[in-house]
Structure formats: structure tokens, C-alpha cells
Protein backbone atom coordinates (compact mmCIF):
# COMPACT_ATOMS: atom_id res chain seq x y z
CA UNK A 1 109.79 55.95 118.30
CA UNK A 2 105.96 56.56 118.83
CA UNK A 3 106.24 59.04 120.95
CA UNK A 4 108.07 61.38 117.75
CA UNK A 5 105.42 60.49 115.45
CA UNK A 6 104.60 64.00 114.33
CA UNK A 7 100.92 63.17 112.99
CA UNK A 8 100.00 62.10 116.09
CA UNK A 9 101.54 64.27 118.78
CA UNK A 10 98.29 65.87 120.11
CA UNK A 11 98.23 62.47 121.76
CA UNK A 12 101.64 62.28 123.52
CA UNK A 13 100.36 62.05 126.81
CA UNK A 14 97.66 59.68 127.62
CA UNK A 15 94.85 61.70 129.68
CA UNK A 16 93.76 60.69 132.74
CA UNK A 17 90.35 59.44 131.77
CA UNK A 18 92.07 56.88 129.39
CA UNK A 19 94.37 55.01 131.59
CA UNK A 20 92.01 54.99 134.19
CA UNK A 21 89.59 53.35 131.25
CA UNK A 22 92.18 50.62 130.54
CA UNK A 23 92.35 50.14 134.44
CA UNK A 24 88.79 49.41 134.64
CA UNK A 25 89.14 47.16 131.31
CA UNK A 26 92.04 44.94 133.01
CA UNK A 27 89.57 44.78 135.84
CA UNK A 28 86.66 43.25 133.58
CA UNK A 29 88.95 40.56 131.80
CA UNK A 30 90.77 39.89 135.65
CA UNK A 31 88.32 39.80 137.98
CA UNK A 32 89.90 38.06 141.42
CA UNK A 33 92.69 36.50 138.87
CA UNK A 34 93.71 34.67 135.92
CA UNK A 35 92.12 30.99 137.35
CA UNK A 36 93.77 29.57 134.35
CA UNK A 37 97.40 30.83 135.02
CA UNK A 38 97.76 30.45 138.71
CA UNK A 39 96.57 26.83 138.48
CA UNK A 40 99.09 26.12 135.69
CA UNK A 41 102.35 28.36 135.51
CA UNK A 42 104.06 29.29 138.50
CA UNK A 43 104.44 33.26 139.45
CA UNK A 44 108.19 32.98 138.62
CA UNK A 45 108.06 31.69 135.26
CA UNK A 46 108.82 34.14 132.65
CA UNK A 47 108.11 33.96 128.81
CA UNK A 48 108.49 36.27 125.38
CA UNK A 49 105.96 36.73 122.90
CA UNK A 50 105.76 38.04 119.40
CA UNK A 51 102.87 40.54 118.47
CA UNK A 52 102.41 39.47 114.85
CA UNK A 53 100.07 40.89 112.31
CA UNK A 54 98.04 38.58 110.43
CA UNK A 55 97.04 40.62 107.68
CA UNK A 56 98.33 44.07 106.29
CA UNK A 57 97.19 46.82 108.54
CA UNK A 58 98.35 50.32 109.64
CA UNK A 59 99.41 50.55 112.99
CA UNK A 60 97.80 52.47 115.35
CA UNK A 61 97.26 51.79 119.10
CA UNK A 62 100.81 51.17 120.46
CA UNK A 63 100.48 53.46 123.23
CA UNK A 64 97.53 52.33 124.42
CA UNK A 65 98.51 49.14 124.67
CA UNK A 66 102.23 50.28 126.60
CA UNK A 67 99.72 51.94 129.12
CA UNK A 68 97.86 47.93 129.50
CA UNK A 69 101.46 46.87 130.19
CA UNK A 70 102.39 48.79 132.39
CA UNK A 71 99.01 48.75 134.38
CA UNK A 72 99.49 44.92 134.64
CA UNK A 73 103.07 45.06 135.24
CA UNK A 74 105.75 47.71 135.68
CA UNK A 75 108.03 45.37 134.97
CA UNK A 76 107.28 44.14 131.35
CA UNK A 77 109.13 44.91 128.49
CA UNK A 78 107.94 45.77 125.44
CA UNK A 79 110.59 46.39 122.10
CA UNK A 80 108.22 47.75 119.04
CA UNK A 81 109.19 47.33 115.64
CA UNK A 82 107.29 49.95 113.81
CA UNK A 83 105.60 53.54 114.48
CA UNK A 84 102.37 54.39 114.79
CA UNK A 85 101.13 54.87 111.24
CA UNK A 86 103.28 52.11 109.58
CA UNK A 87 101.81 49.67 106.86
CA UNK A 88 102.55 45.74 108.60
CA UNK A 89 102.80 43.69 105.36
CA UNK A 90 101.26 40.41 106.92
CA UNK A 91 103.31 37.73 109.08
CA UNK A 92 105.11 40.49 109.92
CA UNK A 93 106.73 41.17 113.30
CA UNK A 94 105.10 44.60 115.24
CA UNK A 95 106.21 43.85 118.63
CA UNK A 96 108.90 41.35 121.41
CA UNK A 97 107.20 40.98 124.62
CA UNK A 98 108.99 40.28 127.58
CA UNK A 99 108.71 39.20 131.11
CA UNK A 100 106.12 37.57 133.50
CA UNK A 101 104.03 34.61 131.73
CA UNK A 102 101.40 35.22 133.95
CA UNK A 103 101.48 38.94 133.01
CA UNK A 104 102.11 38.27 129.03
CA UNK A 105 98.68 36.18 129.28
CA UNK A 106 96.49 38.28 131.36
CA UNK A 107 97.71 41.96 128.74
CA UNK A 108 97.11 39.74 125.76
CA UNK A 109 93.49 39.56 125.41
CA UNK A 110 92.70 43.15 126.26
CA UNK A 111 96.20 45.01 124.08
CA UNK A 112 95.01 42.77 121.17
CA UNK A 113 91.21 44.33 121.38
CA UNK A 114 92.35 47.87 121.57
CA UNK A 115 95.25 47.13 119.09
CA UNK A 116 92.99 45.52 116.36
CA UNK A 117 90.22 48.32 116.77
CA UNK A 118 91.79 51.24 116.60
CA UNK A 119 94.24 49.41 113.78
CA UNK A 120 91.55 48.97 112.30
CA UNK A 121 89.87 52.10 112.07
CA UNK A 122 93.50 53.66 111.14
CA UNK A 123 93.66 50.83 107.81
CA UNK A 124 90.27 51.93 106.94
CA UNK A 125 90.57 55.65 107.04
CA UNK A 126 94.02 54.95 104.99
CA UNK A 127 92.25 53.64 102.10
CA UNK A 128 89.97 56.94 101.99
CA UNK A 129 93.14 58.52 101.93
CA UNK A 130 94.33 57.12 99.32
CA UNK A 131 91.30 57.55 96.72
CA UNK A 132 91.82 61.44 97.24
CA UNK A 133 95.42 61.64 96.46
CA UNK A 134 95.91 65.05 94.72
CA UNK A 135 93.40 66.55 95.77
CA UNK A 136 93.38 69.16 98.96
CA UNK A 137 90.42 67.75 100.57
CA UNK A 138 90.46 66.81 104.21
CA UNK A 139 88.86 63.69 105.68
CA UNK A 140 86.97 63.93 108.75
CA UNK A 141 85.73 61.31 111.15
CA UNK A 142 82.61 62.14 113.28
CA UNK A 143 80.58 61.34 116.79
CA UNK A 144 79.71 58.21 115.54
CA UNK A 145 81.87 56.62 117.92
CA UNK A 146 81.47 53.92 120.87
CA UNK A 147 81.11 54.74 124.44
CA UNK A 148 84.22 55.86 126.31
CA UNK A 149 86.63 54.60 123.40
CA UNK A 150 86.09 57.54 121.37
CA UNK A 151 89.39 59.01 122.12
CA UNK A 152 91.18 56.38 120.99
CA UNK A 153 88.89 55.85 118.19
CA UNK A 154 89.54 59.27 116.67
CA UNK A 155 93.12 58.77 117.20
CA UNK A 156 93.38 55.94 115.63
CA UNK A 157 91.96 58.60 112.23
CA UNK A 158 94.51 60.93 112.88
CA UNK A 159 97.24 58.07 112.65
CA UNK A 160 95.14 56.76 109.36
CA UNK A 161 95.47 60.37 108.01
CA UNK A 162 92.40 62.13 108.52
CA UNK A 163 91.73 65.05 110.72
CA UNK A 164 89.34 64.70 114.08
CA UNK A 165 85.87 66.89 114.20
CA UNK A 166 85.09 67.59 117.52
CA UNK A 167 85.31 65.90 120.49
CA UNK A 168 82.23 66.46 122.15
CA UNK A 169 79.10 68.65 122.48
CA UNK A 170 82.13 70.93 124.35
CA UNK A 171 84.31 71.60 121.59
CA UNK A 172 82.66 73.04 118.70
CA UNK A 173 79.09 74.51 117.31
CA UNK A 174 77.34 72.41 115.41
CA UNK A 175 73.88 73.51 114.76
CA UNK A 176 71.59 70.10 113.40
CA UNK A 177 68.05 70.20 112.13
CA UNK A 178 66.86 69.74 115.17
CA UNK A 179 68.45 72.41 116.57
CA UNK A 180 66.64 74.53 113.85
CA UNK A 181 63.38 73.06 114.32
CA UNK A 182 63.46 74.14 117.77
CA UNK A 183 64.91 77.55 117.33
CA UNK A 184 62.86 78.18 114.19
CA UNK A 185 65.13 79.14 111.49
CA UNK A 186 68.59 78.87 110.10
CA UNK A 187 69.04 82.63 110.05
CA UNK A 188 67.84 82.77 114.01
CA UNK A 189 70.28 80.19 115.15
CA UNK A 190 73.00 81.29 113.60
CA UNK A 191 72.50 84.78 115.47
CA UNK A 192 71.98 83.12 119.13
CA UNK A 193 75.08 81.23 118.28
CA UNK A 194 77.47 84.06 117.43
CA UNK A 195 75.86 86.29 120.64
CA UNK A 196 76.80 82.78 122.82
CA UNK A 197 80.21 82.31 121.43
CA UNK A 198 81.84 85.16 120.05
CA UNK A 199 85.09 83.97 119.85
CA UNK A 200 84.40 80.02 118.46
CA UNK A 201 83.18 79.45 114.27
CA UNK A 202 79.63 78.52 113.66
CA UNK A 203 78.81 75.44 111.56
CA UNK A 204 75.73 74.49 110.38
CA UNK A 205 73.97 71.67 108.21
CA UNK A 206 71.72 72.22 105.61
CA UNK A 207 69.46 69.81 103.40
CA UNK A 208 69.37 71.85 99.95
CA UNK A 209 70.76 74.68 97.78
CA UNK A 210 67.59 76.97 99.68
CA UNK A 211 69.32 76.05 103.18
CA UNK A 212 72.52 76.69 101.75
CA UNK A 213 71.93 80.22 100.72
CA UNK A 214 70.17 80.94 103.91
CA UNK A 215 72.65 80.23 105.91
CA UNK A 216 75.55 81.50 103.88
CA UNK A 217 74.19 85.01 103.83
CA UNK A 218 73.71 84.86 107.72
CA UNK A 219 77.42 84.50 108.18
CA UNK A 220 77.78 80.68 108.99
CA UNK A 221 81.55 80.14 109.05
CA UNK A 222 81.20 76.36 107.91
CA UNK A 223 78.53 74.83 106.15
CA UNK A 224 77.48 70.59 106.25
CA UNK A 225 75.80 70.15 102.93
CA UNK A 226 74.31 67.18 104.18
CA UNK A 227 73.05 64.08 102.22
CA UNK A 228 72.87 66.66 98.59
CA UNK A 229 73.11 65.58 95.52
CA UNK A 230 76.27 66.36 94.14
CA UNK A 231 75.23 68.81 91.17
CA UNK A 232 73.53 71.00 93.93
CA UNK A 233 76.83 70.55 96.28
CA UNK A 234 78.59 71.81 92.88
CA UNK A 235 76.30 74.55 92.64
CA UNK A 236 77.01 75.48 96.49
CA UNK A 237 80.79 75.67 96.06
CA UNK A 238 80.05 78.31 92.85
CA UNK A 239 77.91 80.07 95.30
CA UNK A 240 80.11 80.16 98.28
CA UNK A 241 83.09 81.31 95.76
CA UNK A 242 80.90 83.74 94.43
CA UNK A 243 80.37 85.34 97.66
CA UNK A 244 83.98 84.71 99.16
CA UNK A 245 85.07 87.20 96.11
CA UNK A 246 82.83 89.98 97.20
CA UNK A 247 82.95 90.28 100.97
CA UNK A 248 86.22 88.33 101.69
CA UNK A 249 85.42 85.97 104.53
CA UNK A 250 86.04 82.51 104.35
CA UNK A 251 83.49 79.95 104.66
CA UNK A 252 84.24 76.34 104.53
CA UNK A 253 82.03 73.60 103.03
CA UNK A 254 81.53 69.58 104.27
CA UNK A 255 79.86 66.81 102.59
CA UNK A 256 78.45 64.22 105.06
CA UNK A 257 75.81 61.88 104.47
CA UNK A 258 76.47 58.60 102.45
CA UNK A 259 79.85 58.97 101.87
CA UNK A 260 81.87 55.51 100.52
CA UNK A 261 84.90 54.31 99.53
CA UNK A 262 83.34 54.15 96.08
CA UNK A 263 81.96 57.43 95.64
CA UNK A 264 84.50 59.83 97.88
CA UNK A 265 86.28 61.00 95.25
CA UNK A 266 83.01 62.33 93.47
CA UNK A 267 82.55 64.21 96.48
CA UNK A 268 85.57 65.95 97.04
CA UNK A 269 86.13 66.66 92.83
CA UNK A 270 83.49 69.31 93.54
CA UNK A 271 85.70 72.01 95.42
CA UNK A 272 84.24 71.27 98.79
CA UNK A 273 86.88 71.35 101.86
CA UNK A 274 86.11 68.21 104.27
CA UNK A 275 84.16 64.91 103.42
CA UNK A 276 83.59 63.54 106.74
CA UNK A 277 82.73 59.76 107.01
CA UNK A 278 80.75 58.29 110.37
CA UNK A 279 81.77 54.75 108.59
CA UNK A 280 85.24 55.75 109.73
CA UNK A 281 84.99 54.41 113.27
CA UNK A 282 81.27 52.89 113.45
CA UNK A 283 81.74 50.77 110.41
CA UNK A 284 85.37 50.11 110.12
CA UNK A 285 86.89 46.31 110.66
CA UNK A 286 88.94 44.99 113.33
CA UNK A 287 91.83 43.68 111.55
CA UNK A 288 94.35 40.33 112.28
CA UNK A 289 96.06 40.17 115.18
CA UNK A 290 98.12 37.83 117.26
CA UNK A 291 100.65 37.53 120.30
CA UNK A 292 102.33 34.24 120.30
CA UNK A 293 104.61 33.02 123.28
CA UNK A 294 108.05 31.82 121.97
């Protein structure tokens, strides 16, 4: 089941932070209670429901929305029909839910937000898969994500089939323009970050082929060509190979910066390693979702 799924298992275990998130989003749809179900169906009554997809999607977001479940009520039951990852033609079955009505109706609302979201981004990211098929270029999501769902965000790229970027500010070196205004050159920060943090890669983003060079002979480890043009990011891969031959250190290059279903392809046909795509989780479209009571 989910829990096997080998493209996702960095997120077997739900962290803390999350389920105490979906807690606090029960909370926000509850309030003091359901006025609507305690007025009509009595707290014995119990009811099934189908999760049904009403358009074709990959599935992601299954464990999330067993942790809602289970929140609301231990005793739920919850058979599902596909793994994470799965194309759902549309019509099609996902999920048989089982047990309290009043419990079915207050999970519905909130597993169906998180469900279609992070589906969502998953289908999305799937279809820039899919324009880069034979080619070994990896596609990478960013921070562009919202508030406190960002874990679940980026999962729901990993079940799509790209890879995660970091996590945080925490994770990974990332040295921006801005850092470089402040610091006053590429060749400076690059130093203070290798005397900082020995032990982690340095990345960097650059703006042009000048930028490029700069920072490639001052040892960056991975390079953000960011927003080029794509003869100049074809010109940086010759350089970077050039240079690769000679002192035999690996440097890896991104593209970022107006990257589209349309044009991805043109991007990664240059040599570079990792397109990564901000669209992937602050542009992508909640798809079709339903949970019907039998």
C-alpha cells in the first residue's frame, strides 16, 4: 500500500508539525461542532462514502488525509484503491469510507482540500515529467510554496516525479543577488560560505555568462543560471565541461526563471542538470474531487 511506495518513502512517517497542522485545520472547519449534523443525523447513525475522482489526476495526499481520519475518529475506516502516484482515469473509484456519518461529514471538507491540492500539484509536475522523457534532467520544485503546507506541497512533487530543493533557509546554501549585493561579490561570498559550512555544497545564482565564470572559478559546487537566455546557458554547460575536464570536480548547473510546460524541454536539451519550476506548487491547479455517501 502507500506506505511501500518507494518514491515517496522519505515521507513514511508524518512529523509532528504536520498532524498537529491538520489538528488545528479540523479545528477551523469544527469550531464547537458540526451545527448541521447534530441537528439532523443522530450520533449513532453510520454511513459509507466513495472518494471519487472527477477528472484524471495523480494521486498524491492519501496519508495526509488517513492522519484527518484518524484525528476526527479512531474509529473510521478507510479501504484505498490506488497508491500514491497512480493516474485516476476519471469517475474512477480512489477510496470506501466507512463509519460515523457525523464523522464522514465533518473529514470531508478538509481530506478533499488537502487531497485536491497536493493532487494537484503531483498531476502538474507529472506533465513536466513527461515532456523530458529521455533525457537525464531532474525537475526541481522550489520555496515558492504556501505557509505551513509546504511539506506536503513538496511531497506531493516527489510523488509527481520530481526531486525537492530545500526545505528551508536550514537545509542548504543558496547564495541570491541579494546576498551578493550585500556581501559585495560573487567570489567573496562564495569564500564566507565554504569557511561557514565546510562540510555542506555551495550554490549560487548568477544573471549572465560574466557571473557564471566568476563564480565557477571560485569553486561554487552548483550554479542557478537564472532567467539566461538559452544560447548563453549553452555556452555555460561548454564552459563548466571545459573546466570539469581539467581539474576534476563536479559542478552542477540549474535553470530557473521562466520555465513552462512549453519551453522545458529547450531548457534541459542544453546539458544542464536540474530545471526547477516555482509554477510547480504556486501555480499548479487543484484538480476534481468528490466523496459521495452511498
Amino acid at each position: 500500500m502507500i506506505e511501500k511506495n518507494s518514491k515517496i518513502k522519505d515521507f513514511d512517517v508524518l512529523p509532528l508539525s504536520i498532524k498537529e497542522f491538520l489538528f488545528n485545520a479540523i479545528k477551523e472547519d469544527e469550531g464547537s461542532g458540526d451545527v448541521t449534523s447534530i441537528s439532523l443525523i443522530s450520533p449513532y447513525e453510520e454511513a459509507a462514502a466513495h472518494i471519487i475522482a472527477k477528472e484524471e489526476l495523480v494521486l498524491a495526499g492519501m496519508p495526509f488525509v488517513k492522519e484527518v481520519f484518524r484525528l476526527i475518529d479512531g474509529t473510521l475506516k478507510l479501504d484505498i484503491y490506488f497508491e500514491e502516484g497512480d493516474i485516476v482515469k476519471k469517475s474512477e473509484i480512489i477510496a470506501l469510507a466507512r463509519g460515523s456519518a457525523r464523522s464522514l461529514l465533518l473529514a470531508e471538507r478538509i481530506s478533499l482540500n488537502l487531497l485536491q491540492r497536493i493532487s494537484g500539484i503531483a498531476t502538474f509536475t507529472r506533465a513536466f515529467i513527461e515532456r523530458l522523457k529521455g533525457l537525464a534532467v531532474n525537475v526541481a520544485d522550489t520555496r515558492k510554496t504556501t505557509p505551513c503546507l509546504r511539506y506536503m506541497e513538496k511531497y506531493g512533487v516527489r510523488v509527481g516525479g520530481g526531486i525537492n530543493h530545500r526545505f528551508g533557509l536550514y537545509d542548504g546554501i543558496l547564495i541570491k543577488d541579494n546576498h551578493i549585493k550585500i556581501v559585495g561579490s560573487i567570489t567573496r561570498a562564495i569564500e564566507l560560505a565554504k569557511k561557514a559550512h565546510h562540510l555542506l555544497k555551495i550554490e549560487i545564482e548568477v544573471k549572465n555568462l560574466k557571473e557564471f565564470e566568476e563564480a565557477l572559478m571560485a569553486g561554487a559546487d552548483v550554479i542557478m543560471l537564472d532567467n539566461m537566455r538559452l544560447e548563453d546557458i549553452r555556452q555555460a554547460v561548454n564552459l563548466r565541461d571545459e573546466l570539469v575536464k581539467k581539474i576534476n570536480r563536479e559542478v552542477l548547473l540549474e535553470v530557473s526563471g521562466g520555465v513552462t510546460l512549453e519551453n522545458i524541454r529547450s531548457f534541459a536539451e542544453t546539458g544542464v542538470d536540474i530545471v526547477s519550476v516555482g509554477a510547480l506548487t504556486h501555480s499548479a491547479k487543484a484538480v476534481d474531487i468528490s466523496m459521495k455517501i452511498l
